[in-house]
PDB file of N, CA and C in Angstrom:
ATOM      1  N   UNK A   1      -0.502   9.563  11.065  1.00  0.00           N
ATOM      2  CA  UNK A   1       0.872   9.380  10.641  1.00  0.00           C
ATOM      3  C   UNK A   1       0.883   9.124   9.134  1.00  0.00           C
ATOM      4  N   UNK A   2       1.637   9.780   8.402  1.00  0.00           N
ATOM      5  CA  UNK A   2       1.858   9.721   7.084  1.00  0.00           C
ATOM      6  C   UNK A   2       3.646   9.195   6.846  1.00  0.00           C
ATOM      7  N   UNK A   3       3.397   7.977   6.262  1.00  0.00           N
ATOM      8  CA  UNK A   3       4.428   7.628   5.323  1.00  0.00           C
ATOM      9  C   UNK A   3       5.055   7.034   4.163  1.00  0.00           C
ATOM     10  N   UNK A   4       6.138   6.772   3.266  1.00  0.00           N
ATOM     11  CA  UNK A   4       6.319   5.973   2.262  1.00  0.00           C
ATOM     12  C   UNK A   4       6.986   5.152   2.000  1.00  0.00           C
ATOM     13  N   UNK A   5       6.595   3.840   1.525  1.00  0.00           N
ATOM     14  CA  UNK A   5       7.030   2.800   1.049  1.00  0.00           C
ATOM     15  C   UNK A   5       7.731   2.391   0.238  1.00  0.00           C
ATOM     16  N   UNK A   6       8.776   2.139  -0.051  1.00  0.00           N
ATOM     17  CA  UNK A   6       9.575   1.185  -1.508  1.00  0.00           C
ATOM     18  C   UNK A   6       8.695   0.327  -1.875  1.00  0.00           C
ATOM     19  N   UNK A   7       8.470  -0.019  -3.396  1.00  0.00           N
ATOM     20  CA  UNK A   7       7.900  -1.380  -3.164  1.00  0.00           C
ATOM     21  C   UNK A   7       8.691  -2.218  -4.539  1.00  0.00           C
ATOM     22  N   UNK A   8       8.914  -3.340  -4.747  1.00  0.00           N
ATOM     23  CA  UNK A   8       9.477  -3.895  -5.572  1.00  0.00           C
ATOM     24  C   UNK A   8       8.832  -4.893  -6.546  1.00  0.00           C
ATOM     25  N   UNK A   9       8.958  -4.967  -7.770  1.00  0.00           N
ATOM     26  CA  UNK A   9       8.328  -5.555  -8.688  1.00  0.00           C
ATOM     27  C   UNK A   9       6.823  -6.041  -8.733  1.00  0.00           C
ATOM     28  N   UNK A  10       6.354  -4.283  -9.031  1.00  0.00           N
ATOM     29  CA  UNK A  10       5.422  -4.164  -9.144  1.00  0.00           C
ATOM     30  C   UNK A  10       5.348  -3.912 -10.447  1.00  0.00           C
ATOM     31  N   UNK A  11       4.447  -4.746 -11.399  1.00  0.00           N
ATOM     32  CA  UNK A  11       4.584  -4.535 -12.777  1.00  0.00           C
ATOM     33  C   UNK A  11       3.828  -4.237 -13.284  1.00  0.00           C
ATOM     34  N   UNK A  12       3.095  -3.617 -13.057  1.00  0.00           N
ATOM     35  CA  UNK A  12       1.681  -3.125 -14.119  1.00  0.00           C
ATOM     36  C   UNK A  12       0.616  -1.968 -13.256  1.00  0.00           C
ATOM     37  N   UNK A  13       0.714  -0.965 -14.120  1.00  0.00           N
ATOM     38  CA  UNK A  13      -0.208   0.268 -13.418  1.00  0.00           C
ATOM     39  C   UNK A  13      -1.557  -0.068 -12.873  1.00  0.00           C
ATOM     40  N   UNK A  14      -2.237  -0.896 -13.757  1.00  0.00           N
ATOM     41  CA  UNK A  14      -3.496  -1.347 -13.035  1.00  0.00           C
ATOM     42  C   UNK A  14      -3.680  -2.084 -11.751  1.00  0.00           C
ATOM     43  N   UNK A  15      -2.762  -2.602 -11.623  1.00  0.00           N
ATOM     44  CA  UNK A  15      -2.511  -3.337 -10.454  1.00  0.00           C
ATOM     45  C   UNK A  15      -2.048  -2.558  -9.424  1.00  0.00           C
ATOM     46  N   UNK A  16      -1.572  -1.280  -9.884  1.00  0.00           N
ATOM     47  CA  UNK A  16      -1.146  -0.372  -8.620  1.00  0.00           C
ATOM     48  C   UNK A  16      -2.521   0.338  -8.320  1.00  0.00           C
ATOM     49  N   UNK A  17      -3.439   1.080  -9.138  1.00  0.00           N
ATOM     50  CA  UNK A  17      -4.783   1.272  -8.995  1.00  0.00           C
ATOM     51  C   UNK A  17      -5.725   0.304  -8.100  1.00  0.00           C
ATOM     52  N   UNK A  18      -5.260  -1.184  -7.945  1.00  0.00           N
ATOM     53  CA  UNK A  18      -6.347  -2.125  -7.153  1.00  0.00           C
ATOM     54  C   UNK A  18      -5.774  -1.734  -6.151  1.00  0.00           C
ATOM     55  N   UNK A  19      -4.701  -1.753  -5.934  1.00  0.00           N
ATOM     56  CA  UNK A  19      -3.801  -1.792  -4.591  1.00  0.00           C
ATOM     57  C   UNK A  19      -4.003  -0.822  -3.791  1.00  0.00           C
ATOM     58  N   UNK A  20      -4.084   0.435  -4.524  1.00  0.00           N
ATOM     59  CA  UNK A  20      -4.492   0.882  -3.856  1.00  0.00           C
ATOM     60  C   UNK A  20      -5.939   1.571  -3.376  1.00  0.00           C
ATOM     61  N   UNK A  21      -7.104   1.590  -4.294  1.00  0.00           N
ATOM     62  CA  UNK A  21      -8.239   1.305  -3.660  1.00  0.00           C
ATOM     63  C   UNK A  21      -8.490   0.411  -2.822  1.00  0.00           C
ATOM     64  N   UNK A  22      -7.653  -0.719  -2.835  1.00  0.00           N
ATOM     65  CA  UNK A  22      -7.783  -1.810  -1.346  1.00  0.00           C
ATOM     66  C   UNK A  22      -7.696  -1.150  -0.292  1.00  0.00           C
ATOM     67  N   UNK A  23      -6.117  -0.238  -0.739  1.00  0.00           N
ATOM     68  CA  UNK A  23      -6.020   0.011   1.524  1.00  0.00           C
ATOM     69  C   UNK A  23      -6.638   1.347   1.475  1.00  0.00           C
ATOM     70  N   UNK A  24      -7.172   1.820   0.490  1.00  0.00           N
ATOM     71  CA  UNK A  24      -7.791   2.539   0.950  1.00  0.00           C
ATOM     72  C   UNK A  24      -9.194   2.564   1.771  1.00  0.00           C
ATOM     73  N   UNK A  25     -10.012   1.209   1.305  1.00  0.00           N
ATOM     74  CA  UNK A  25     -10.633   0.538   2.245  1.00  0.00           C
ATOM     75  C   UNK A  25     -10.265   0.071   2.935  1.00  0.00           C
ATOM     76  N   UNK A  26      -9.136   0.312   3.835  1.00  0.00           N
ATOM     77  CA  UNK A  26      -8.816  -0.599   5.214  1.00  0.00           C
ATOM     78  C   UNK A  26      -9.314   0.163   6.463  1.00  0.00           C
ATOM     79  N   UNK A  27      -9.702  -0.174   7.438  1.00  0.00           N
ATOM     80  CA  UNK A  27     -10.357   1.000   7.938  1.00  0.00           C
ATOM     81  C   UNK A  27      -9.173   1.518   9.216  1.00  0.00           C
ATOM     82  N   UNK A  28      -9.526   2.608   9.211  1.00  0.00           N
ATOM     83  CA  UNK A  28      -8.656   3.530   9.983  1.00  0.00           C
ATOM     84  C   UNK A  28      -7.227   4.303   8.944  1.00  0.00           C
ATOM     85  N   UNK A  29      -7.387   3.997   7.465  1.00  0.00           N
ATOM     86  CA  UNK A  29      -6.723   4.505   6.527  1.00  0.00           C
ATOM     87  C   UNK A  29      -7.349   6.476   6.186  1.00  0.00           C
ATOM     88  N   UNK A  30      -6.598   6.711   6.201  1.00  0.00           N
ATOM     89  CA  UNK A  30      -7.079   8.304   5.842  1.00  0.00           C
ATOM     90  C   UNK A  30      -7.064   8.550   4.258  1.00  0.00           C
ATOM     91  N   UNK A  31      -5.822   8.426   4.098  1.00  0.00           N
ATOM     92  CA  UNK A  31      -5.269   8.581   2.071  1.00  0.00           C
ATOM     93  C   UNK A  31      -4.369   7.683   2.216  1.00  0.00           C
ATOM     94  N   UNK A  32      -3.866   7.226   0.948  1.00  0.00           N
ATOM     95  CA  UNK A  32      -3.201   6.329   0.598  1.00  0.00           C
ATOM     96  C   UNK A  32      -3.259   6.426  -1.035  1.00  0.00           C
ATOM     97  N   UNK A  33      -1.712   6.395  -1.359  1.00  0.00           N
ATOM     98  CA  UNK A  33      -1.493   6.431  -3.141  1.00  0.00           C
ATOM     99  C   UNK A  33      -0.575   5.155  -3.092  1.00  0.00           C
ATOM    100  N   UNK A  34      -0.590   4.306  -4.575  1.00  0.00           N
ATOM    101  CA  UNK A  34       0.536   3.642  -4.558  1.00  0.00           C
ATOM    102  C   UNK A  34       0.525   3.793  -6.172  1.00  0.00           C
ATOM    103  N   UNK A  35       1.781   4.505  -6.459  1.00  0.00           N
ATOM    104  CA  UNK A  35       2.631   4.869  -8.058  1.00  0.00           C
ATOM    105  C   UNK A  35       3.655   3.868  -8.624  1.00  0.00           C
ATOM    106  N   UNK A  36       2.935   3.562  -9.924  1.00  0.00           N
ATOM    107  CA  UNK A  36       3.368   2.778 -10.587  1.00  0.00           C
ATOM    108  C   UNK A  36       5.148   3.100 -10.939  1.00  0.00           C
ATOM    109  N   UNK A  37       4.812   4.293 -11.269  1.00  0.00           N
ATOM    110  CA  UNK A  37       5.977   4.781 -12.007  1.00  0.00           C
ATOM    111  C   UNK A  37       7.427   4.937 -11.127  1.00  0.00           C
ATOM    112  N   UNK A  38       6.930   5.605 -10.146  1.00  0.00           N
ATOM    113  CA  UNK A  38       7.841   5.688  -8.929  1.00  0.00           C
ATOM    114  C   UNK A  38       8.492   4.281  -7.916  1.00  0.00           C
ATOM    115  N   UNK A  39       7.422   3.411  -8.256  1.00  0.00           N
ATOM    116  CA  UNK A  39       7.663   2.332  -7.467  1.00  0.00           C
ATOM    117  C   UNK A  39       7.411   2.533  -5.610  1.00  0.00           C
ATOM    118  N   UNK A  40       6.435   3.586  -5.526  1.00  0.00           N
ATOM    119  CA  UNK A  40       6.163   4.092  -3.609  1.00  0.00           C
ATOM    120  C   UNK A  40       4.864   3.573  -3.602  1.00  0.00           C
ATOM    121  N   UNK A  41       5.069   3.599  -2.490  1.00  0.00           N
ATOM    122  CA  UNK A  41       3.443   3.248  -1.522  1.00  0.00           C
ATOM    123  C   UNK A  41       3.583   4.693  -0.556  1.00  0.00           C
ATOM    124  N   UNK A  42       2.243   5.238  -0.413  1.00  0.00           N
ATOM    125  CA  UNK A  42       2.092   6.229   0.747  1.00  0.00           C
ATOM    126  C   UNK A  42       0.813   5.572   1.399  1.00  0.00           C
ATOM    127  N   UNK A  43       1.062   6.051   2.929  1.00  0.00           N
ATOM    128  CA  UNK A  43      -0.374   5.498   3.459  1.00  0.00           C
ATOM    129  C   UNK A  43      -0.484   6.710   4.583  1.00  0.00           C
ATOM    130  N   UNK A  44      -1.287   7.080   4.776  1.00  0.00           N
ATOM    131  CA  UNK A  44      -1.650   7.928   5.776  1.00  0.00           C
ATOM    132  C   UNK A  44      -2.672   8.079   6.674  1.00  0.00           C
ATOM    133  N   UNK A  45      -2.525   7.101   8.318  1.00  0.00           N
ATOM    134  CA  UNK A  45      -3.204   6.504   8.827  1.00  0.00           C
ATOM    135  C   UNK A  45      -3.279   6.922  10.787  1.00  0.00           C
ATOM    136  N   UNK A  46      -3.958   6.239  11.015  1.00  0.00           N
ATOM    137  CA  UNK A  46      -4.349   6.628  12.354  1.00  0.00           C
ATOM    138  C   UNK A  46      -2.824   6.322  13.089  1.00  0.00           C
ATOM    139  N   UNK A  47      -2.444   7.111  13.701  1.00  0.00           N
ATOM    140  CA  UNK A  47      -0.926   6.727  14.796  1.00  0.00           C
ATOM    141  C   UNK A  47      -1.185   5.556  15.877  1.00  0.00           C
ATOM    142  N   UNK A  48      -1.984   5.385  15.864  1.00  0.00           N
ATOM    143  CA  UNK A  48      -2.472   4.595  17.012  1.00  0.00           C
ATOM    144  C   UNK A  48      -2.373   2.794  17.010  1.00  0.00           C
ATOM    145  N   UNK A  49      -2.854   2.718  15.418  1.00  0.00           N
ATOM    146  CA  UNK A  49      -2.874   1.279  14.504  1.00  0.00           C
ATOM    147  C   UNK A  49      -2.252   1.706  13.163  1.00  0.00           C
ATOM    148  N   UNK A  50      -1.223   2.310  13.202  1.00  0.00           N
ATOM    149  CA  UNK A  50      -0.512   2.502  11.946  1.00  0.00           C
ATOM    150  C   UNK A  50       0.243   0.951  11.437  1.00  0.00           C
ATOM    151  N   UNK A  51       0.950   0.900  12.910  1.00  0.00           N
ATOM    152  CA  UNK A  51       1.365  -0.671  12.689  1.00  0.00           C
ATOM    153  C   UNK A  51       0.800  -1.675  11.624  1.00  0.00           C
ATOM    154  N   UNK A  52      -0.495  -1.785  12.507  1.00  0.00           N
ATOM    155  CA  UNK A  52      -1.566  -3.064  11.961  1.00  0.00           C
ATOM    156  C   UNK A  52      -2.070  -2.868  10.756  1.00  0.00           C
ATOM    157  N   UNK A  53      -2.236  -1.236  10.778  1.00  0.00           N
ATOM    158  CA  UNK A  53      -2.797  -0.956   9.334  1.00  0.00           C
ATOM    159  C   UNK A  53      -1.620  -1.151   7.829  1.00  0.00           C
ATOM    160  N   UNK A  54      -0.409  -0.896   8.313  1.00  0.00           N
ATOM    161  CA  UNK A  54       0.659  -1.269   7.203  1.00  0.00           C
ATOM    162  C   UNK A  54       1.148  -3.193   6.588  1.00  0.00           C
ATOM    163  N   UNK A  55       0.707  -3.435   7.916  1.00  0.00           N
ATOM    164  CA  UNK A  55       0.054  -5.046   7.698  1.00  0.00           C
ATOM    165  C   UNK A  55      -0.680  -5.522   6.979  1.00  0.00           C
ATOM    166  N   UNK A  56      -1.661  -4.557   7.222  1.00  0.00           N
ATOM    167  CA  UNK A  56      -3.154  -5.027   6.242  1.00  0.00           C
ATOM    168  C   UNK A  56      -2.761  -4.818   5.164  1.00  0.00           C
ATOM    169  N   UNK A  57      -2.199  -3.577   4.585  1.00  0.00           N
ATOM    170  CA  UNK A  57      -1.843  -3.106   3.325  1.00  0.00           C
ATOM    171  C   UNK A  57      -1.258  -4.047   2.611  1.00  0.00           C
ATOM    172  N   UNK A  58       0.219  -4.427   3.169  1.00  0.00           N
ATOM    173  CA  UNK A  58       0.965  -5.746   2.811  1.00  0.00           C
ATOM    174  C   UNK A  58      -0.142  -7.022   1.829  1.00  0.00           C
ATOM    175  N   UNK A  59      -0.351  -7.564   3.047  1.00  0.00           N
ATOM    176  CA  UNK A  59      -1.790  -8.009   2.175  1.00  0.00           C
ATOM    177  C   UNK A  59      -2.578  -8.084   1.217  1.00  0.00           C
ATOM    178  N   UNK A  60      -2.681  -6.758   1.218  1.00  0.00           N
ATOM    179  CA  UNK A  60      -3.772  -6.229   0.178  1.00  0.00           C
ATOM    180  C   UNK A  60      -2.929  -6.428  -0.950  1.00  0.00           C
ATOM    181  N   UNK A  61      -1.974  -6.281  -1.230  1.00  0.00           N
ATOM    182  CA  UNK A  61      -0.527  -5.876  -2.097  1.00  0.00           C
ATOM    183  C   UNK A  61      -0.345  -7.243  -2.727  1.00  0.00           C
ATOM    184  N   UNK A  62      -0.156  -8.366  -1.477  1.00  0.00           N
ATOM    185  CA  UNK A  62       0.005  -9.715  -1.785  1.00  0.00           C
ATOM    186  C   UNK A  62      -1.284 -10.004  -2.909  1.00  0.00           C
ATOM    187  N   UNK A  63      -2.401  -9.839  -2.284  1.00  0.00           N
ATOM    188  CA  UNK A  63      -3.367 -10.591  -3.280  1.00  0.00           C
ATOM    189  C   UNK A  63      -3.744  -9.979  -4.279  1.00  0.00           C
ATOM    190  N   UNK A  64      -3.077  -8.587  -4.451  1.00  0.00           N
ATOM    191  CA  UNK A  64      -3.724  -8.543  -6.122  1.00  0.00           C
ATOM    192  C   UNK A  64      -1.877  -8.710  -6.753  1.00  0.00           C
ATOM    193  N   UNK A  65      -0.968  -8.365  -6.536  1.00  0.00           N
ATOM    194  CA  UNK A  65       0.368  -8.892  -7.216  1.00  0.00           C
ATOM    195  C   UNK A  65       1.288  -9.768  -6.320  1.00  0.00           C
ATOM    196  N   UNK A  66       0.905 -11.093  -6.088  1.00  0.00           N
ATOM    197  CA  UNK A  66       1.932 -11.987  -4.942  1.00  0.00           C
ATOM    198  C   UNK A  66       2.841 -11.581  -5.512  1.00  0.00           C
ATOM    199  N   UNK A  67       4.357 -11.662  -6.365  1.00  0.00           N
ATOM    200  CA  UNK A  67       5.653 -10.880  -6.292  1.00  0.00           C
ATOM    201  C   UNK A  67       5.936  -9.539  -5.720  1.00  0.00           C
ATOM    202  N   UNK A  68       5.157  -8.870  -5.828  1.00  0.00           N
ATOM    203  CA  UNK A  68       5.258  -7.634  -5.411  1.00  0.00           C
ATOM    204  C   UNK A  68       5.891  -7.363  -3.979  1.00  0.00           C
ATOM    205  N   UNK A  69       6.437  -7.148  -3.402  1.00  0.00           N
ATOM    206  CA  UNK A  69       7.135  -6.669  -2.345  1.00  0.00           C
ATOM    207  C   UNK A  69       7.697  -5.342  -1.760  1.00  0.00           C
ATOM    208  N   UNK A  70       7.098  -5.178  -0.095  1.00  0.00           N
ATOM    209  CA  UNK A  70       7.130  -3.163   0.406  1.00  0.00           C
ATOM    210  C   UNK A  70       8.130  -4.126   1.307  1.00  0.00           C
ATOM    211  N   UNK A  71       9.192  -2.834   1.045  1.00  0.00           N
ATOM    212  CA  UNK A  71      10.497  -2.759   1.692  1.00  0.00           C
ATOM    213  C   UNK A  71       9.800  -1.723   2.784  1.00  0.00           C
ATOM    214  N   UNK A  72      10.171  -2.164   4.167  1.00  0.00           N
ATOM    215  CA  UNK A  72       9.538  -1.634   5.077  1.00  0.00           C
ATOM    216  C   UNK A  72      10.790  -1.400   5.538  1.00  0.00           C
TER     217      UNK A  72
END
């Protein structure tokens, strides 16, 4: 399942680069981009634990920018 995210005050490109090499280590993640410029998250993941896996992401999101926030 492939989809995209809003995400909100996300302020700095490098920080979108951690973010997303994080979920991209999440396992059962396929691809995953998250754009600074655009303000999206994409994740594209197993249908099965897509759920859990957009969880994890969250997460991942929290600890490298706590303000940051995915409008789910």
């Amino acid at each position: 399942m492939k989809k995209k995210f809003k995400l909100q005050d996300l302020d700095c490109a490098n920080c979108a680069a951690k973010m997303e090499e994080a979920i991209k280590n999440i396992d059962g993640v396929n691809d995953a981009s998250v754009s600074f410029m655009t303000q999206k998250m994409m994740i594209d993941a197993d249908d099965a634990r897509f759920e859990e896996i957009v969880q994890e992401a969250v997460k991942c999101i929290a600890k490298v920018e706590p303000d940051c926030r995915v409008v789910l």
